[in-house]
N, C-alpha and C. Protein backbone atom coordinates (compact mmCIF):
# COMPACT_ATOMS: atom_id res chain seq x y z
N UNK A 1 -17.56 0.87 -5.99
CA UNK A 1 -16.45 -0.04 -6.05
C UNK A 1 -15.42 0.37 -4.99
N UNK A 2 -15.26 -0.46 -4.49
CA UNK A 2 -14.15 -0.15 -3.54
C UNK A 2 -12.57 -0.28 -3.91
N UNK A 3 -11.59 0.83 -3.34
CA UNK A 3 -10.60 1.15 -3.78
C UNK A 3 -9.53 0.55 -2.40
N UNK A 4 -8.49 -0.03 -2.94
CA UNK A 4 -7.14 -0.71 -2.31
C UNK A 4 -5.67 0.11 -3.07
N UNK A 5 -5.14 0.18 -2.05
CA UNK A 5 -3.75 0.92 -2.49
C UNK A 5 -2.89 -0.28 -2.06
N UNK A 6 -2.29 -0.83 -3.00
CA UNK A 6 -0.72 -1.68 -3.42
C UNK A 6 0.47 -0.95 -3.12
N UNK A 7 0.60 -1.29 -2.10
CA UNK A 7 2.16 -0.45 -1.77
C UNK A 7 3.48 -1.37 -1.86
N UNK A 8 4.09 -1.46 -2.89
CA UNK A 8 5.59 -2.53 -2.87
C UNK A 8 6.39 -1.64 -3.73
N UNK A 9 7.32 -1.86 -3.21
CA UNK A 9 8.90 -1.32 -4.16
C UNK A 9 9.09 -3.01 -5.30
N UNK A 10 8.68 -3.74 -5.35
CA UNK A 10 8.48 -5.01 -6.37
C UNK A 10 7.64 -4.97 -7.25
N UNK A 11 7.71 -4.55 -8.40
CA UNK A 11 7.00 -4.31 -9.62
C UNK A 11 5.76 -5.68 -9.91
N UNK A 12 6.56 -6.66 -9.64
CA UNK A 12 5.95 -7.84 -9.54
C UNK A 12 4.81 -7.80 -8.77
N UNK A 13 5.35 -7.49 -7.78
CA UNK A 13 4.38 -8.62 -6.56
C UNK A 13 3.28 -6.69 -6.41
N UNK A 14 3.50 -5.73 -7.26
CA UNK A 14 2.10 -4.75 -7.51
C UNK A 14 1.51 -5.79 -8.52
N UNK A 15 2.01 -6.01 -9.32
CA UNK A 15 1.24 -6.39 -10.52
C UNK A 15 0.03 -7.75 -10.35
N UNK A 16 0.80 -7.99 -9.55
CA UNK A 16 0.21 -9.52 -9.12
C UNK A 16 -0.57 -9.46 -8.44
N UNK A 17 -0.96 -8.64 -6.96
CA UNK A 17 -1.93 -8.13 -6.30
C UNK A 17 -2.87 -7.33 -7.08
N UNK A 18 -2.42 -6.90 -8.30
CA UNK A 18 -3.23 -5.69 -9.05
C UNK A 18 -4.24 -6.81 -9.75
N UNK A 19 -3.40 -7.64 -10.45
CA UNK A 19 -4.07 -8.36 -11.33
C UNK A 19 -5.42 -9.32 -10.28
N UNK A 20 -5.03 -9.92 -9.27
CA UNK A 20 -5.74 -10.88 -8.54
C UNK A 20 -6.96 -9.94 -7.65
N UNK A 21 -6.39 -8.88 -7.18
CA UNK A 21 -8.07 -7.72 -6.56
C UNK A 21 -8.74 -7.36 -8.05
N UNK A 22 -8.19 -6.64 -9.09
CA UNK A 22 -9.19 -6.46 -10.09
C UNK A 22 -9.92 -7.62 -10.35
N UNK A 23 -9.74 -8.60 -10.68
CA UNK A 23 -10.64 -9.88 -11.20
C UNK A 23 -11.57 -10.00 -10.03
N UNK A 24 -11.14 -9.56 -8.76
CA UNK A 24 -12.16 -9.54 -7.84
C UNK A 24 -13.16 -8.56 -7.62
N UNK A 25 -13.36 -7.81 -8.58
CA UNK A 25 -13.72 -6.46 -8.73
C UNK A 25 -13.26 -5.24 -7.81
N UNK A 26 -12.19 -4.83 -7.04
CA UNK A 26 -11.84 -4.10 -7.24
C UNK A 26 -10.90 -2.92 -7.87
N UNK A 27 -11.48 -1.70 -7.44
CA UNK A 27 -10.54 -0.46 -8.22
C UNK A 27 -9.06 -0.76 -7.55
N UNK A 28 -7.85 -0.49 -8.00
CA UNK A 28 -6.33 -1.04 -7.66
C UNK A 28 -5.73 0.03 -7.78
N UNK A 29 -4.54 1.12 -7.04
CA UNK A 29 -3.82 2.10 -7.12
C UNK A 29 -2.85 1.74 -6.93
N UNK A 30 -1.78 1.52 -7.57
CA UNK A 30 -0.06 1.57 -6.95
C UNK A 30 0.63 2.09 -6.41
N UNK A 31 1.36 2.07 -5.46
CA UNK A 31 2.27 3.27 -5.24
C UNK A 31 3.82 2.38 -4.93
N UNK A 32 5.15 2.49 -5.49
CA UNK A 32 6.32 2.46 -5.49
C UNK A 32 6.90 2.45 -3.88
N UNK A 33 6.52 3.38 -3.29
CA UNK A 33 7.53 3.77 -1.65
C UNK A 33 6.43 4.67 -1.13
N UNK A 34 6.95 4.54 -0.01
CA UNK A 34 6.10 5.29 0.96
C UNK A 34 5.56 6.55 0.97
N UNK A 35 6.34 7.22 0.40
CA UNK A 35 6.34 8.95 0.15
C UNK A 35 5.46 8.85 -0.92
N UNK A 36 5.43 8.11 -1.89
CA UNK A 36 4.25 8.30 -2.92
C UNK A 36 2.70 7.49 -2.48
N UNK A 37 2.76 6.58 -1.59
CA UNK A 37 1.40 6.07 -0.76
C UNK A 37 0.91 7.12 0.14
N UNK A 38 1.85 8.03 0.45
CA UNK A 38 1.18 8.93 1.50
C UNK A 38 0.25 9.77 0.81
N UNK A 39 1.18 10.43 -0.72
CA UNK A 39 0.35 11.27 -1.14
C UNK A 39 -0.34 10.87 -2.24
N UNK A 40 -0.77 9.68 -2.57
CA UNK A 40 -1.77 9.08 -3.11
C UNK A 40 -3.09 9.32 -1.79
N UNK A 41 -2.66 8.68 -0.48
CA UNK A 41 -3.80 8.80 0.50
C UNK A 41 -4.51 10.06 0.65
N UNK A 42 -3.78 10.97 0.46
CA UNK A 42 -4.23 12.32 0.89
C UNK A 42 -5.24 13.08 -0.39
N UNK A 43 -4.97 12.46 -1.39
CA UNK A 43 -5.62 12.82 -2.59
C UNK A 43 -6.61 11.99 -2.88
N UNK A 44 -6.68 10.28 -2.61
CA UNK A 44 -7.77 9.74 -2.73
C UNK A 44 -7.90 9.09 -1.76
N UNK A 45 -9.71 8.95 -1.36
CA UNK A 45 -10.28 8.25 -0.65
C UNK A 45 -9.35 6.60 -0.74
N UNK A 46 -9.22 5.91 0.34
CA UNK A 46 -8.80 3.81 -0.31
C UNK A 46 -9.54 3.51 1.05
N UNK A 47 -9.89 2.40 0.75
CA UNK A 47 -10.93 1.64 1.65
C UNK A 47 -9.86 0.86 2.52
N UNK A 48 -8.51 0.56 1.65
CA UNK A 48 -7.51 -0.96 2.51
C UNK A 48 -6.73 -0.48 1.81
N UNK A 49 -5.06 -0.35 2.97
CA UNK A 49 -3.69 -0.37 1.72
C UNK A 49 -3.30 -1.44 2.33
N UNK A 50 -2.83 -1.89 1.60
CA UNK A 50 -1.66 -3.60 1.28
C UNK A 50 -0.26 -3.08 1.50
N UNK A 51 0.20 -2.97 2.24
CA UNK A 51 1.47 -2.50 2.56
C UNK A 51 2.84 -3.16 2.89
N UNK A 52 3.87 -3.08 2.29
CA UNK A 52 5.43 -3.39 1.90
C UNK A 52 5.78 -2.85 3.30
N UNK A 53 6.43 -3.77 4.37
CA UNK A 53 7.28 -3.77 5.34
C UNK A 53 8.50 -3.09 5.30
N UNK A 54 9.07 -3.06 4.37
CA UNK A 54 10.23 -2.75 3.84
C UNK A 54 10.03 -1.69 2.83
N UNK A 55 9.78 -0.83 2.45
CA UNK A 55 10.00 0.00 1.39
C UNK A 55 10.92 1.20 1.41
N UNK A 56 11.73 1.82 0.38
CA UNK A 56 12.04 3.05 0.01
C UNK A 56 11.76 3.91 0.82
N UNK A 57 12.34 5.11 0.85
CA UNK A 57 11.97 6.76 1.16
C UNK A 57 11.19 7.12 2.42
N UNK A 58 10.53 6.05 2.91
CA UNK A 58 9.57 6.06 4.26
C UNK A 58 9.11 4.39 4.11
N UNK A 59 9.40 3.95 5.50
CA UNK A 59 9.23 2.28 5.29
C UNK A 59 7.31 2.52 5.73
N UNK A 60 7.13 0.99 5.83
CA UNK A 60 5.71 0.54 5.96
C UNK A 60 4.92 1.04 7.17
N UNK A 61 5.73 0.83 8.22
CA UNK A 61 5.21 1.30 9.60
C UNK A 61 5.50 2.68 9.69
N UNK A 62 6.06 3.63 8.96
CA UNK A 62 6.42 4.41 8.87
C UNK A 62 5.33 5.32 8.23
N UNK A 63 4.82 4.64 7.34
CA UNK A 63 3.78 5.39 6.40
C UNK A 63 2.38 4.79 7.22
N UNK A 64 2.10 3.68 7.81
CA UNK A 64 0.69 2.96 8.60
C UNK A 64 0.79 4.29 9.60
N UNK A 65 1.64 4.42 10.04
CA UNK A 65 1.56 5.71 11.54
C UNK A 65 0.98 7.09 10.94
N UNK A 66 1.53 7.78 10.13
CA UNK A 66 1.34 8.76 9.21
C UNK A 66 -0.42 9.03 8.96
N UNK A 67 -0.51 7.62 7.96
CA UNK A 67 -2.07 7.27 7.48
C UNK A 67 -2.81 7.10 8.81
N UNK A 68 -2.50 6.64 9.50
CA UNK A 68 -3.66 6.50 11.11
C UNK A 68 -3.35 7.78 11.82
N UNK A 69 -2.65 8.86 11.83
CA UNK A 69 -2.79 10.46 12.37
C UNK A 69 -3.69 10.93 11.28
N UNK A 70 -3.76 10.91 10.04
CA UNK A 70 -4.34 11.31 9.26
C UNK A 70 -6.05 10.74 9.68
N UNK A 71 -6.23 9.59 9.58
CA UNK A 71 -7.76 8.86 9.19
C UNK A 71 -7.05 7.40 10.19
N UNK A 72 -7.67 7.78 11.35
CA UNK A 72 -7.43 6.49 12.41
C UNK A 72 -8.59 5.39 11.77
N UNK A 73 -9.92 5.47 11.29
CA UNK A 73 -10.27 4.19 10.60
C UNK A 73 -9.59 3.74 9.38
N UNK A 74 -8.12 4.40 9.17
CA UNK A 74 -7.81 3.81 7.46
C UNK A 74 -7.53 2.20 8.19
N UNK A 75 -7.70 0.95 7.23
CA UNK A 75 -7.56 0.45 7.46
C UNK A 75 -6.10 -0.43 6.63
N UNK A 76 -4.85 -1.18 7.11
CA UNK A 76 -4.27 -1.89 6.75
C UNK A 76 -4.11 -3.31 6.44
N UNK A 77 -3.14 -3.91 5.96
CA UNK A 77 -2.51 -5.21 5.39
C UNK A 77 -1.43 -5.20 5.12
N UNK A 78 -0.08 -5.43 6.07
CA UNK A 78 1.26 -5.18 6.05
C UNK A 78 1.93 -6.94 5.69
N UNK A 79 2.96 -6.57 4.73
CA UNK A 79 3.39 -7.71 3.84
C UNK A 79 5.02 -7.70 4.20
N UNK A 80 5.13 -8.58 3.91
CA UNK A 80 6.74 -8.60 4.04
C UNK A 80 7.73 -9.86 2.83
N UNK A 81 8.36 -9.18 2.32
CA UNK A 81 8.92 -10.32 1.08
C UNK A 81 10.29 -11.01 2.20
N UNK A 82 10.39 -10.64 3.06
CA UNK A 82 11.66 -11.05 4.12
C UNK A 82 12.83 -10.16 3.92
N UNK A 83 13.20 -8.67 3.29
CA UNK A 83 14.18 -8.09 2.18
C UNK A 83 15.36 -8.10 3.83
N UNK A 84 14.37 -8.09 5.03
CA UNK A 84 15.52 -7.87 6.06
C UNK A 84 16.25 -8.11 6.43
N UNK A 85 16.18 -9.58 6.29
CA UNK A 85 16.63 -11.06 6.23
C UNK A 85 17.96 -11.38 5.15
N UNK A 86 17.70 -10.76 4.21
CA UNK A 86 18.72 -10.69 2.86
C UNK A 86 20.38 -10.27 3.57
């Protein structure tokens, strides 16, 4: 089964990606902010993170750079709710 990491500071819009990949059969990991996606990555294998433009503690591109020094095939999906814009 292949594993996806949900990265949003929006409780929602994890839940909602969580709910819509599981029914698709995959395994789903959350992570809150960046600092906790990093060290989710480093501890587990993820096939794809879904990644928050905007997040907490270390933003999106912030943590994609990080994860690609680490494992240059990790692969991404960068999201944006517009929070910049606000």
């Amino acid at each position: 089964m292949k594993t996806i990491l949900v990265v949003d500071d929006a409780p929602m819009i994890r839940e909602l990606l969580k709910s819509v990949l599981e029914a698709e059969g995959f395994n789903v990991i959350e992570a809150a902010d960046g600092e906790e996606a990093i060290h989710i990555c480093h501890d587990t294998p993820i096939d794809l993170s879904i990644i928050d433009i905007f997040l907490p503690k270390k933003g999106g591109l912030q943590v994609m750079g990080e994860l690609i020094k680490a494992d240059s095939a990790h692969k991404f999906i960068a999201i944006s709710g517009g929070e910049a814009l606000r």
